[in-house]
Structure formats: C-alpha cells, structure tokens
PDB file of N, CA and C in Angstrom:
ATOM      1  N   UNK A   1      -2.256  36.578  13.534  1.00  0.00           N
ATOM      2  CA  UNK A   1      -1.372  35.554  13.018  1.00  0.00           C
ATOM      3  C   UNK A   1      -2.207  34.417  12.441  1.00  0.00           C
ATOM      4  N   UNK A   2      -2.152  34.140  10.898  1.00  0.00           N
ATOM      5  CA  UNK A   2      -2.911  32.724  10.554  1.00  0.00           C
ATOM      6  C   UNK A   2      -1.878  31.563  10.966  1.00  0.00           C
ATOM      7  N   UNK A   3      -3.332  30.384  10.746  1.00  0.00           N
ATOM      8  CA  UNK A   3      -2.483  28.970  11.144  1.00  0.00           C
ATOM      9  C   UNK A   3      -2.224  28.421   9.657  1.00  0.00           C
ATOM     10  N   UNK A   4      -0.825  28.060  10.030  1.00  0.00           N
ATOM     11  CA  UNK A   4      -0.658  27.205   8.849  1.00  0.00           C
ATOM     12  C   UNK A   4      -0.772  25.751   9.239  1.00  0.00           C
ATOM     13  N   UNK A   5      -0.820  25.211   7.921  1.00  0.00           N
ATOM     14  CA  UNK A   5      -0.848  23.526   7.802  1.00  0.00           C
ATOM     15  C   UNK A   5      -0.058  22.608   7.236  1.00  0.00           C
ATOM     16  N   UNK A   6       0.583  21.899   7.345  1.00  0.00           N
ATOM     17  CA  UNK A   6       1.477  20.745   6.642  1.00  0.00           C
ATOM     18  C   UNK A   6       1.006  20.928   5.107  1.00  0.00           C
ATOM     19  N   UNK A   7      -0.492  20.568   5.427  1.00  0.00           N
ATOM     20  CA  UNK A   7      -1.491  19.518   3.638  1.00  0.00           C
ATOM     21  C   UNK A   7      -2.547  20.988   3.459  1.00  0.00           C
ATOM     22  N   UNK A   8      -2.759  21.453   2.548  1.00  0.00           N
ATOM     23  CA  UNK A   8      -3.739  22.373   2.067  1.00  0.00           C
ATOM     24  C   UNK A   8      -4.910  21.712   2.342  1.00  0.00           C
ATOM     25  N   UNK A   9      -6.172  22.642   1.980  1.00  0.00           N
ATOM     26  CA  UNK A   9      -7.234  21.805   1.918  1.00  0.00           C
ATOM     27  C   UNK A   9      -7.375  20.797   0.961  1.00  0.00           C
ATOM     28  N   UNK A  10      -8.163  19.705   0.980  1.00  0.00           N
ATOM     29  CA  UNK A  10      -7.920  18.396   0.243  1.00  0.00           C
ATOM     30  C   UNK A  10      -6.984  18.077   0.044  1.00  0.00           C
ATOM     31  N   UNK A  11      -5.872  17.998   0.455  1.00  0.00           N
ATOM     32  CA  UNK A  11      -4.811  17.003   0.192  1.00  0.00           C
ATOM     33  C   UNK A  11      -4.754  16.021   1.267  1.00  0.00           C
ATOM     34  N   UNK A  12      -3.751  15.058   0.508  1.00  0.00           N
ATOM     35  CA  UNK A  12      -4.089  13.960   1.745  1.00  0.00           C
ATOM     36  C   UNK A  12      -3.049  14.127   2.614  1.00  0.00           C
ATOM     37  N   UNK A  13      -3.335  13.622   4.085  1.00  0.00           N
ATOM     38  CA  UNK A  13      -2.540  13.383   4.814  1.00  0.00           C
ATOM     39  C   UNK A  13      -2.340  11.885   5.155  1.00  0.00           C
ATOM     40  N   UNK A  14      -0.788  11.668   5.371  1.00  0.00           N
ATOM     41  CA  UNK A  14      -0.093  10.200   5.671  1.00  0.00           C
ATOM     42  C   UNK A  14       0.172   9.977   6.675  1.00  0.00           C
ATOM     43  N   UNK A  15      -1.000   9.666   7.753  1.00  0.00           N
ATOM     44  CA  UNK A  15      -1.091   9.444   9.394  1.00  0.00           C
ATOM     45  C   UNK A  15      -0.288   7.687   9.327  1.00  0.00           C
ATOM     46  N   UNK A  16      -0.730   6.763   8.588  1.00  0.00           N
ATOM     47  CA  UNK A  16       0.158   5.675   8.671  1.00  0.00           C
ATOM     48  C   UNK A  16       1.223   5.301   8.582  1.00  0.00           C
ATOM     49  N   UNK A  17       2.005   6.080   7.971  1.00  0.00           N
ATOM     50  CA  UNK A  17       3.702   5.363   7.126  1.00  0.00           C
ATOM     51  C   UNK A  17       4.484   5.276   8.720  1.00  0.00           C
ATOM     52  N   UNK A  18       4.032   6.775   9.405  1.00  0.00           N
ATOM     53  CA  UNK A  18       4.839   6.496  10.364  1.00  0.00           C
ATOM     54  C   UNK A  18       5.164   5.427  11.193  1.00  0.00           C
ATOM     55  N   UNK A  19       4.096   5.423  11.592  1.00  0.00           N
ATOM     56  CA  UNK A  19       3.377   4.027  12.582  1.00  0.00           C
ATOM     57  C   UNK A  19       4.076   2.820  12.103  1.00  0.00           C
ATOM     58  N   UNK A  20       3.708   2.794  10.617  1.00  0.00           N
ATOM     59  CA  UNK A  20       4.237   1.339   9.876  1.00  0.00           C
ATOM     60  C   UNK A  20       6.047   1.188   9.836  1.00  0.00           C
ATOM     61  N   UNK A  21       6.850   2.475   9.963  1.00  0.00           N
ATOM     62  CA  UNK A  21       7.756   1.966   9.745  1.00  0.00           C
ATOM     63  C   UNK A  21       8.126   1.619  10.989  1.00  0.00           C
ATOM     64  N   UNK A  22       7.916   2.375  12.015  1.00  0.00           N
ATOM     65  CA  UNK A  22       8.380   2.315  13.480  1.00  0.00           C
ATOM     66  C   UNK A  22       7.898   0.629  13.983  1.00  0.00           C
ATOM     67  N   UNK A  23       6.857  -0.180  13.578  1.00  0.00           N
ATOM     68  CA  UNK A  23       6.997  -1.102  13.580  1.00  0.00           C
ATOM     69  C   UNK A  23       7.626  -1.969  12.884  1.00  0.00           C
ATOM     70  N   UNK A  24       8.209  -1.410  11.631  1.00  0.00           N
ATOM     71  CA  UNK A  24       9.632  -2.417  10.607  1.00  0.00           C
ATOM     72  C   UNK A  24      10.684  -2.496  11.321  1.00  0.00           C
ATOM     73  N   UNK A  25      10.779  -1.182  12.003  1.00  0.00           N
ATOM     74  CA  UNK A  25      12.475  -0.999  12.449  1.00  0.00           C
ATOM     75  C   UNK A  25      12.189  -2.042  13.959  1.00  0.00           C
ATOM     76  N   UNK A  26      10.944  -1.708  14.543  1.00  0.00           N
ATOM     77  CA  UNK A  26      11.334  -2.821  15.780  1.00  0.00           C
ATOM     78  C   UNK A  26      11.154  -4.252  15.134  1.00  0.00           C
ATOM     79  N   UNK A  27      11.128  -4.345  14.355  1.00  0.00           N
ATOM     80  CA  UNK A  27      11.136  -5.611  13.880  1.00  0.00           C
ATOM     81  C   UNK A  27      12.526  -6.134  13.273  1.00  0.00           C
ATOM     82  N   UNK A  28      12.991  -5.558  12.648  1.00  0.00           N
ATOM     83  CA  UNK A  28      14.563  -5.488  12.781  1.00  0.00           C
ATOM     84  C   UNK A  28      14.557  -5.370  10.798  1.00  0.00           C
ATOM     85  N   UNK A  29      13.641  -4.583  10.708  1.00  0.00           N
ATOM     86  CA  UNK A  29      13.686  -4.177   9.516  1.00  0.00           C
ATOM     87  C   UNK A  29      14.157  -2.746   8.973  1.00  0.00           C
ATOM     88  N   UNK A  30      14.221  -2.570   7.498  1.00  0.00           N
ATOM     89  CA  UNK A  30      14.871  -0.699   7.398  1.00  0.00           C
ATOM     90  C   UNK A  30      13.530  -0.688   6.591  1.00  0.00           C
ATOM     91  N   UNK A  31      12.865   0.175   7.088  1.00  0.00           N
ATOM     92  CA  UNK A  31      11.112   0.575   6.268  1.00  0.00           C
ATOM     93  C   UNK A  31      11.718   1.949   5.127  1.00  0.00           C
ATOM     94  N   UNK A  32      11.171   1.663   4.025  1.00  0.00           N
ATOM     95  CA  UNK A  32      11.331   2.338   2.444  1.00  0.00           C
ATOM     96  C   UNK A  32      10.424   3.256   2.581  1.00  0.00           C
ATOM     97  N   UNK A  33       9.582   4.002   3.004  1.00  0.00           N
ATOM     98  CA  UNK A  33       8.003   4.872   2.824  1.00  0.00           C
ATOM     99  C   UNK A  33       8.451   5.278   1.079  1.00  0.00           C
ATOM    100  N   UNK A  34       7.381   4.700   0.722  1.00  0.00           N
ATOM    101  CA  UNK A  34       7.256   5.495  -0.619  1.00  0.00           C
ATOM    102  C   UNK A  34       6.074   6.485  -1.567  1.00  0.00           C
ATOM    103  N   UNK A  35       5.748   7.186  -0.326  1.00  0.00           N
ATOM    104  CA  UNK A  35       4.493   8.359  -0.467  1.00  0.00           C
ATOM    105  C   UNK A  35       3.287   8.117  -0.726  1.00  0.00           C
ATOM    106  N   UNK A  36       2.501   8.952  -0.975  1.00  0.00           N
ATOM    107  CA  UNK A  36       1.079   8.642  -1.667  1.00  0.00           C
ATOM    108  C   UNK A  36       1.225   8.546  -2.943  1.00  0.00           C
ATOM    109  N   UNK A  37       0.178   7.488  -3.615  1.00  0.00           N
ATOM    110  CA  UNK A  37       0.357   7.028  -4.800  1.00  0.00           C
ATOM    111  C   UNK A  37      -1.568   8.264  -5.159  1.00  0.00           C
ATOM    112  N   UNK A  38      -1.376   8.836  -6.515  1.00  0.00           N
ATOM    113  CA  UNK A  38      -2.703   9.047  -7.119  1.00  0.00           C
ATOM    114  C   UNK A  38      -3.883   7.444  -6.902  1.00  0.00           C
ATOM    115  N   UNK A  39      -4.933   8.137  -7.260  1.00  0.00           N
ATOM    116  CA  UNK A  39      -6.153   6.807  -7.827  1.00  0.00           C
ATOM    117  C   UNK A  39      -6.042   6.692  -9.341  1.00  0.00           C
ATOM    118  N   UNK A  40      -5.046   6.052  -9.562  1.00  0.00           N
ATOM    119  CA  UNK A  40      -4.861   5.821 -11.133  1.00  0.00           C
ATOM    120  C   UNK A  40      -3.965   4.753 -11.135  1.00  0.00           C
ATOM    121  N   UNK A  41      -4.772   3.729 -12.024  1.00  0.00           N
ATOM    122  CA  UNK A  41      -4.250   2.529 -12.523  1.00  0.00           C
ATOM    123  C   UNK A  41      -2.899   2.054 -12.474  1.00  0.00           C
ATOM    124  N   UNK A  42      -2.018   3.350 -13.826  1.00  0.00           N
ATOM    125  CA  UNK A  42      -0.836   2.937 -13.982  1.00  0.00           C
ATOM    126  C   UNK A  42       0.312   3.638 -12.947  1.00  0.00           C
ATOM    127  N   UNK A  43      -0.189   4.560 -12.343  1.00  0.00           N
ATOM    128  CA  UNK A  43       0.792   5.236 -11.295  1.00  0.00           C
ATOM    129  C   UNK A  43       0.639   3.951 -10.614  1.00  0.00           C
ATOM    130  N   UNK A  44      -0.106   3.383  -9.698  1.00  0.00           N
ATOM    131  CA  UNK A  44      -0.225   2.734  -8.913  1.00  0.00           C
ATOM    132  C   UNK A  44       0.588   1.478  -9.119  1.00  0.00           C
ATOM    133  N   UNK A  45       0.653   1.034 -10.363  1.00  0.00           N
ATOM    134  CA  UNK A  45       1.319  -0.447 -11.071  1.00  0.00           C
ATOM    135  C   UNK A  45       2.467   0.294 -11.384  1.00  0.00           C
ATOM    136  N   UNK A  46       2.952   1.418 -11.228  1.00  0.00           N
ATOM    137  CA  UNK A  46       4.317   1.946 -11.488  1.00  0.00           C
ATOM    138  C   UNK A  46       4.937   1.889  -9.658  1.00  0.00           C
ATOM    139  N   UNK A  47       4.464   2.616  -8.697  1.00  0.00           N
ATOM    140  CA  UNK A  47       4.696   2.797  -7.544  1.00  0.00           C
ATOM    141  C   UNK A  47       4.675   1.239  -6.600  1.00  0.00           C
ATOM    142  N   UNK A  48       3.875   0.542  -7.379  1.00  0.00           N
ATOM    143  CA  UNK A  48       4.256  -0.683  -6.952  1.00  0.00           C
ATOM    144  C   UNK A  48       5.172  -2.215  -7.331  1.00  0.00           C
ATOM    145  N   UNK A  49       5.494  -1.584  -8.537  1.00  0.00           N
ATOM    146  CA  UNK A  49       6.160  -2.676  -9.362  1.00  0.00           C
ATOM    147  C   UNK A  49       7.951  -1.759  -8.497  1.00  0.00           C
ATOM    148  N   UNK A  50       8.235  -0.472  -8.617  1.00  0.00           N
ATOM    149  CA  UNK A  50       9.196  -0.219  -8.160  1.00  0.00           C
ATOM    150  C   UNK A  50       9.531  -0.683  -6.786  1.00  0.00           C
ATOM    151  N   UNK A  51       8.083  -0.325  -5.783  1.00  0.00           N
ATOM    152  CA  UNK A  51       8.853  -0.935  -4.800  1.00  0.00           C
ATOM    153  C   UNK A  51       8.917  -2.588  -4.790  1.00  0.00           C
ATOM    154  N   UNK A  52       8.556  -3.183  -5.178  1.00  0.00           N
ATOM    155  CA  UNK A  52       8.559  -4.768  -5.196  1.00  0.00           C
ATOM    156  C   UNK A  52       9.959  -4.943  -5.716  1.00  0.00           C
ATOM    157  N   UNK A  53      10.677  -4.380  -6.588  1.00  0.00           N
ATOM    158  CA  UNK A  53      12.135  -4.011  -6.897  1.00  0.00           C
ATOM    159  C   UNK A  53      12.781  -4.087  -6.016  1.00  0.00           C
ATOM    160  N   UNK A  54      12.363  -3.189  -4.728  1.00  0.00           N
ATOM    161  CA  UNK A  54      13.757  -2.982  -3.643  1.00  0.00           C
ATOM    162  C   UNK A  54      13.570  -3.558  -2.181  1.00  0.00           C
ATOM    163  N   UNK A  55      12.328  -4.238  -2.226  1.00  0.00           N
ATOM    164  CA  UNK A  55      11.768  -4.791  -0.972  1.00  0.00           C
ATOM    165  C   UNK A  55      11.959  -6.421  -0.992  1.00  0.00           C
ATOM    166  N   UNK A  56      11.700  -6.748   0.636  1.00  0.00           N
ATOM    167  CA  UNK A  56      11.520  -8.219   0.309  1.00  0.00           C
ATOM    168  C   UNK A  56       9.899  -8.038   0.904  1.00  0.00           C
ATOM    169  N   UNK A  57       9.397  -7.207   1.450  1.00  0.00           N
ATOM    170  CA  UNK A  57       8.152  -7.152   1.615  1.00  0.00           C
ATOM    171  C   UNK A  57       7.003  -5.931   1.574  1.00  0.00           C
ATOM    172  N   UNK A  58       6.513  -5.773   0.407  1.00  0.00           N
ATOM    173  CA  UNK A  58       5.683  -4.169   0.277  1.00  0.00           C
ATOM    174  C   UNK A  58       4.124  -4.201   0.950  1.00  0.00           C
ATOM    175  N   UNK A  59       4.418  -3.004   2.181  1.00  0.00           N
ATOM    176  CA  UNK A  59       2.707  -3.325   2.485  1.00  0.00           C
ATOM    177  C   UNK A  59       2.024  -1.796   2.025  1.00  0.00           C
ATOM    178  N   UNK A  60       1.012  -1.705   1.636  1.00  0.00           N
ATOM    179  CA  UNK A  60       0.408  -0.719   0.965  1.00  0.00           C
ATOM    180  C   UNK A  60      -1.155  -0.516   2.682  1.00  0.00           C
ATOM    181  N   UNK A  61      -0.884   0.402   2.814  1.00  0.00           N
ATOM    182  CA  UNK A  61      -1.802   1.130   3.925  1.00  0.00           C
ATOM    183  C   UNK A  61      -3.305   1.533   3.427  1.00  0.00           C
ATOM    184  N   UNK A  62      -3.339   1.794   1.963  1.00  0.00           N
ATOM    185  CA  UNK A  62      -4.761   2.419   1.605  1.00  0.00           C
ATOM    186  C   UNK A  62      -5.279   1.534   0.243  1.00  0.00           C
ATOM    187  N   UNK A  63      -5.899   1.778   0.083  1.00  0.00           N
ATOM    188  CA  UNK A  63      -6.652   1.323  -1.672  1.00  0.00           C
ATOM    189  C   UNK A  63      -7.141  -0.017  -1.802  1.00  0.00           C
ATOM    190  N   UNK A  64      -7.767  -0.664  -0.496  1.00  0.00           N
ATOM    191  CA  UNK A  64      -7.992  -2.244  -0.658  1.00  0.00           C
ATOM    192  C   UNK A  64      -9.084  -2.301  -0.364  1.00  0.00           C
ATOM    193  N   UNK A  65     -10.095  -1.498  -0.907  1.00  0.00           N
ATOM    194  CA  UNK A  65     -11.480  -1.356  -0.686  1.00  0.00           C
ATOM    195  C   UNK A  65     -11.839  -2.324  -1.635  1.00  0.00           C
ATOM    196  N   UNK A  66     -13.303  -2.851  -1.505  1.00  0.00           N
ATOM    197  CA  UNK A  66     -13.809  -3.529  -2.615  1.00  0.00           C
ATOM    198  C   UNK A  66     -14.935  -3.005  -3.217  1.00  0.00           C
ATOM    199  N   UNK A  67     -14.641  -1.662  -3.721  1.00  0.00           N
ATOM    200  CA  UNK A  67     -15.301  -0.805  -3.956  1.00  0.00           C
ATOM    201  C   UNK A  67     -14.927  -1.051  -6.068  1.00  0.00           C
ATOM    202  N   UNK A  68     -15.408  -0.228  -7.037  1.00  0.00           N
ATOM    203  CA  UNK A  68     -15.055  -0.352  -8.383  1.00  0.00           C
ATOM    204  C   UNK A  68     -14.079   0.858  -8.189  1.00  0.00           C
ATOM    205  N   UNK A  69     -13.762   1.694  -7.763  1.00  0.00           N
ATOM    206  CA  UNK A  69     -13.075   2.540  -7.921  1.00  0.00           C
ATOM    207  C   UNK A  69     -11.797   1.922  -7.495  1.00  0.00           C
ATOM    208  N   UNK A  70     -11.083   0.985  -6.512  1.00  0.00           N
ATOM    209  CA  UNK A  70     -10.313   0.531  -6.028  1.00  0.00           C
ATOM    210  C   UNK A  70      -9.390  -0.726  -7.193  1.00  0.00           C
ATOM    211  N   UNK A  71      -8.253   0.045  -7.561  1.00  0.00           N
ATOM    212  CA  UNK A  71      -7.443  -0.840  -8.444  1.00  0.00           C
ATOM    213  C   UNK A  71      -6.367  -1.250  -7.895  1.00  0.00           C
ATOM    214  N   UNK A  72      -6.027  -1.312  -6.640  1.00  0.00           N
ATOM    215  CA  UNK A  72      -4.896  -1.918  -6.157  1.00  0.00           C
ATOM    216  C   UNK A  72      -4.688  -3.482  -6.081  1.00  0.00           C
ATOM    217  N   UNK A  73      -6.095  -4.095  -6.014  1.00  0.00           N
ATOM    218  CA  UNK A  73      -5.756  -5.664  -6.557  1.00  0.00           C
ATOM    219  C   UNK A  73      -5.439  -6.080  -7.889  1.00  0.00           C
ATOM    220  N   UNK A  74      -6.077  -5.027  -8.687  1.00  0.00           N
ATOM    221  CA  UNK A  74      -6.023  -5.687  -9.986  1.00  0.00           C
ATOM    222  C   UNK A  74      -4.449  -5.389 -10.351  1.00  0.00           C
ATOM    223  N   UNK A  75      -3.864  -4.447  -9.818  1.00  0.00           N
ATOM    224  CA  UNK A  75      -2.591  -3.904  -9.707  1.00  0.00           C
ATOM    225  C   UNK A  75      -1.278  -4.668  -9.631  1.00  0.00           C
ATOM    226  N   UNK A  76      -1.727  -5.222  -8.318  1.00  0.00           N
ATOM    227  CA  UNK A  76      -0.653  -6.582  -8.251  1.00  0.00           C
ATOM    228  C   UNK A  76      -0.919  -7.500  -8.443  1.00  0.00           C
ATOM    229  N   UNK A  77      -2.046  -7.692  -8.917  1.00  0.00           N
ATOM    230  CA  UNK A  77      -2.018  -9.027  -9.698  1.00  0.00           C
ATOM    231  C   UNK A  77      -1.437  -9.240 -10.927  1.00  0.00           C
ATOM    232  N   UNK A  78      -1.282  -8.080 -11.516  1.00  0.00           N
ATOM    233  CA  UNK A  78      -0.147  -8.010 -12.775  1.00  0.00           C
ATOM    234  C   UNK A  78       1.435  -8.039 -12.462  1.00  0.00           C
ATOM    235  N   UNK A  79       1.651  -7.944 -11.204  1.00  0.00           N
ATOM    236  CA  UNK A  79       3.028  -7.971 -11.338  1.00  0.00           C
ATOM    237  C   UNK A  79       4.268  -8.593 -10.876  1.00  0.00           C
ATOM    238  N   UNK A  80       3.166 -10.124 -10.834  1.00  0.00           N
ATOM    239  CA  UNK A  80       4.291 -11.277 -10.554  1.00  0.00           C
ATOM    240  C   UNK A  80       3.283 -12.083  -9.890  1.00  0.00           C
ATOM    241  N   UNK A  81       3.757 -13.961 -10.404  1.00  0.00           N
ATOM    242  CA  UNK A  81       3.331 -15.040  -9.594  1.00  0.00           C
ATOM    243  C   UNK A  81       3.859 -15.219  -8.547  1.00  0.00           C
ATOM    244  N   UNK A  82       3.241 -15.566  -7.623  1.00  0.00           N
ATOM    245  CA  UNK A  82       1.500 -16.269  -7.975  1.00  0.00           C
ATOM    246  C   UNK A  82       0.425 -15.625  -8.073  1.00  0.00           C
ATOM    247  N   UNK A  83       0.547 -14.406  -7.721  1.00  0.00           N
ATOM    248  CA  UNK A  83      -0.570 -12.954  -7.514  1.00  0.00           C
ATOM    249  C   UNK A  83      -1.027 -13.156  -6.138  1.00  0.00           C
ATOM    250  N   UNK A  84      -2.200 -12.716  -6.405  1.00  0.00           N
ATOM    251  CA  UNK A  84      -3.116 -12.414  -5.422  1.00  0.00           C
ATOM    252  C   UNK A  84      -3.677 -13.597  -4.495  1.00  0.00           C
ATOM    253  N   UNK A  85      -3.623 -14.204  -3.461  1.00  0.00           N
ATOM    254  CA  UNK A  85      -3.993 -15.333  -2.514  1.00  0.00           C
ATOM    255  C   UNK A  85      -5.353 -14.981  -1.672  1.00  0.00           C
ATOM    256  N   UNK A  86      -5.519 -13.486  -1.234  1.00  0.00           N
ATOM    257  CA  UNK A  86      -6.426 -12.675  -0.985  1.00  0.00           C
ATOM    258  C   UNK A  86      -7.386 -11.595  -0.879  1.00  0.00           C
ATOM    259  N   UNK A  87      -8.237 -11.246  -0.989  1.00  0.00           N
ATOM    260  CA  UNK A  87      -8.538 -10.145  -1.401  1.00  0.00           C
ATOM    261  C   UNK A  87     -10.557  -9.959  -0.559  1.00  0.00           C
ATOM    262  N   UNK A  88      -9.996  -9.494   0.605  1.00  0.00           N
ATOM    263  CA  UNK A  88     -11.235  -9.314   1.483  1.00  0.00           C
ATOM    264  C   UNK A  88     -11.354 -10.656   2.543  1.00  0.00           C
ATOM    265  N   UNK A  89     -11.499 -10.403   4.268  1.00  0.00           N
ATOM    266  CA  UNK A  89     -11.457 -10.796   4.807  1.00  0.00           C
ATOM    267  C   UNK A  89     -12.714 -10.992   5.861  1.00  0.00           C
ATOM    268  N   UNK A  90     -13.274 -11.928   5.959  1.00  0.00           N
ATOM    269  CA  UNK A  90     -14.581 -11.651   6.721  1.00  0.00           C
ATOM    270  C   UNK A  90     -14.777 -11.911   8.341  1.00  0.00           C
ATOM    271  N   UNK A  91     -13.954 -10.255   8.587  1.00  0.00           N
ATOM    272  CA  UNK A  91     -13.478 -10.074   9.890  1.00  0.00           C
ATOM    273  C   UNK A  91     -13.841  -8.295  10.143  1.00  0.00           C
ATOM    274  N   UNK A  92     -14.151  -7.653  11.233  1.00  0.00           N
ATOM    275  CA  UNK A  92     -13.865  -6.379  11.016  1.00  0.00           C
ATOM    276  C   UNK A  92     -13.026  -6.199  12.380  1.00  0.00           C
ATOM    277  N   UNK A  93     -12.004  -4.963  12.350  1.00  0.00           N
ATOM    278  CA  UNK A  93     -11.912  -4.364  11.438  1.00  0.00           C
ATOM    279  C   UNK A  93     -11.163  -5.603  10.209  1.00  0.00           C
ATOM    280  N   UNK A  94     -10.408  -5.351   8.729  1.00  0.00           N
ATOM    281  CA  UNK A  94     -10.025  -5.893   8.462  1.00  0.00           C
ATOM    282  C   UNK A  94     -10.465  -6.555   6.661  1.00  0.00           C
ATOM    283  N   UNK A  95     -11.591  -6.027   6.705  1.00  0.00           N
ATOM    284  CA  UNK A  95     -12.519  -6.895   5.250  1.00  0.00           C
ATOM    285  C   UNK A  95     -11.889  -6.765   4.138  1.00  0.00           C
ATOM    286  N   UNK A  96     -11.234  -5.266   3.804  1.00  0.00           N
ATOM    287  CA  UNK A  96     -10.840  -5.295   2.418  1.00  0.00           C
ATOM    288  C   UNK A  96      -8.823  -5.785   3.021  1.00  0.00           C
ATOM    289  N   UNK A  97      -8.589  -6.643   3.742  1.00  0.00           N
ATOM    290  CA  UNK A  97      -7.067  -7.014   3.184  1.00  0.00           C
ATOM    291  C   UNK A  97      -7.093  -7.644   2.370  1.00  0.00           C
ATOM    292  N   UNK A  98      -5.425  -7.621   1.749  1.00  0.00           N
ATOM    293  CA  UNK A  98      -5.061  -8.160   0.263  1.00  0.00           C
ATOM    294  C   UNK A  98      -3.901  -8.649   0.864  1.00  0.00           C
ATOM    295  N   UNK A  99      -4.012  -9.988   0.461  1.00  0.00           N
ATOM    296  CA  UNK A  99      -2.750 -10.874   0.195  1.00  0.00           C
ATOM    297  C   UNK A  99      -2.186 -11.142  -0.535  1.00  0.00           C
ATOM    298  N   UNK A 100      -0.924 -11.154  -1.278  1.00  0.00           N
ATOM    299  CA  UNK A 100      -0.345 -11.324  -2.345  1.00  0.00           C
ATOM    300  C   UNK A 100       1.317 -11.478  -2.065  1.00  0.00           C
ATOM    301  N   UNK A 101       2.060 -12.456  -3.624  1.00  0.00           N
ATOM    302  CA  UNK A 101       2.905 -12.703  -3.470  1.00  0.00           C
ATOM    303  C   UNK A 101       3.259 -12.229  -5.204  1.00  0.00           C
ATOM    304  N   UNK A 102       4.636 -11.109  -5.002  1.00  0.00           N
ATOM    305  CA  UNK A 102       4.308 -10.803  -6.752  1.00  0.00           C
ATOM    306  C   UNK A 102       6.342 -11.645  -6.934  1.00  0.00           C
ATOM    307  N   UNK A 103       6.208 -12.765  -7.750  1.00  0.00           N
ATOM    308  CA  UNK A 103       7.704 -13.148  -7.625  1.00  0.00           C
ATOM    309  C   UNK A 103       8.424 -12.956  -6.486  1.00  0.00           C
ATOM    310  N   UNK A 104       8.245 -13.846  -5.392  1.00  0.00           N
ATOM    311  CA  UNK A 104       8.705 -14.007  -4.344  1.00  0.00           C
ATOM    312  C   UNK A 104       8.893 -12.618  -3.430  1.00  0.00           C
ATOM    313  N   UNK A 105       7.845 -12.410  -3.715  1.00  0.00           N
ATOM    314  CA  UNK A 105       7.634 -10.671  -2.577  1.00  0.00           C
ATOM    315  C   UNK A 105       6.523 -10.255  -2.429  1.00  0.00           C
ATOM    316  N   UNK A 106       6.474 -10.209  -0.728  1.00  0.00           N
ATOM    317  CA  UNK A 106       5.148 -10.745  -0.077  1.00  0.00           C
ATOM    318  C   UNK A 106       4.709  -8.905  -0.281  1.00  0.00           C
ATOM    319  N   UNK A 107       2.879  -9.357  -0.380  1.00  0.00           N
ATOM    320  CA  UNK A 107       2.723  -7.519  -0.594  1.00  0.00           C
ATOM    321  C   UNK A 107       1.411  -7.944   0.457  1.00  0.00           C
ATOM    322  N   UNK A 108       0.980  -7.102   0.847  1.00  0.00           N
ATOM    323  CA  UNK A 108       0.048  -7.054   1.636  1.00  0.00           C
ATOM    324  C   UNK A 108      -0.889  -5.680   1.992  1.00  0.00           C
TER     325      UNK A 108
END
C-alpha cells in the first residue's frame, strides 16, 4: 500500500492559516483564509488588494523577508494610505514584520 499526501513534492504546505484563524474566531472575529499567493508581484497586489476589500484587518503569514526576492512590502505599499509604518523589527523571533495601514485597513 503507498502513502499518500495532501501537497506533492514541492508544493507548499499551509501549517499557519489554521492556527491564525482559530485565534480570529477566539477573538470574536470570522477569519477569511485566502490561500497561498505565487512569488509574483502582481498576483500578490491582486490577492491583497482583494482581501483589503472584504476585511477590516489582513494579516499575511509569509513573504516579509528582507530579502530582494520578497515583494510583499512593496505590495502594500501601493495599495492605500498611509502605507507602510513598518517593515523589519529588531527583535527575534520577529525581524522581517510589516506594519501597514492600506485606507483604513490594518495589514500586518
């Protein structure tokens, strides 16, 4: 009998959303999960401009490295004032968080 798997090889797996919503709902929130986004610019400014649409608060779990490959700041910083307030924290764990406010919706 083979084993199967949820994710093939290389694909990603989404160990966080869970975690994150189960802390929205005890918070007395309804958590949106809105999947894995590609490493590409405009998916990313698409997947995030939508949810900033239906949220009063979008937190993004991956892509806040301060690495050149990492476009998730430059991301929301396009998509509403005031932008970006933070971006790397000199704490570990913790260094690459991002703070941001895109038109009155807190992203983090």
């Amino acid at each position: 009998m083979r084993k199967t798997s949820i994710c093939g090889l290389g694909q990603v797996r989404d160990a966080i959303a869970p975690a994150l919503a189960g802390l929205v709902l005890e918070a007395g929130g309804w958590p949106v999960p809105c999947g894995i986004v590609p490493d590409d610019p405009a998916a990313l400014r698409g997947a995030l401009a939508a949810a900033l649409g239906q949220a009063d608060l979008v937190v993004v779990s991956a892509g806040f490295s301060v690495g050149v490959r990492d476009a998730t700041a430059e991301a929301v910083a396009t998509l509403g004032k005031p932008g970006v307030f933070c971006h790397g924290l000199a704490v570990k764990p913790g260094k690459p968080t991002l703070l941001a406010e895109c038109d009155g919706v807190a992203c983090w």
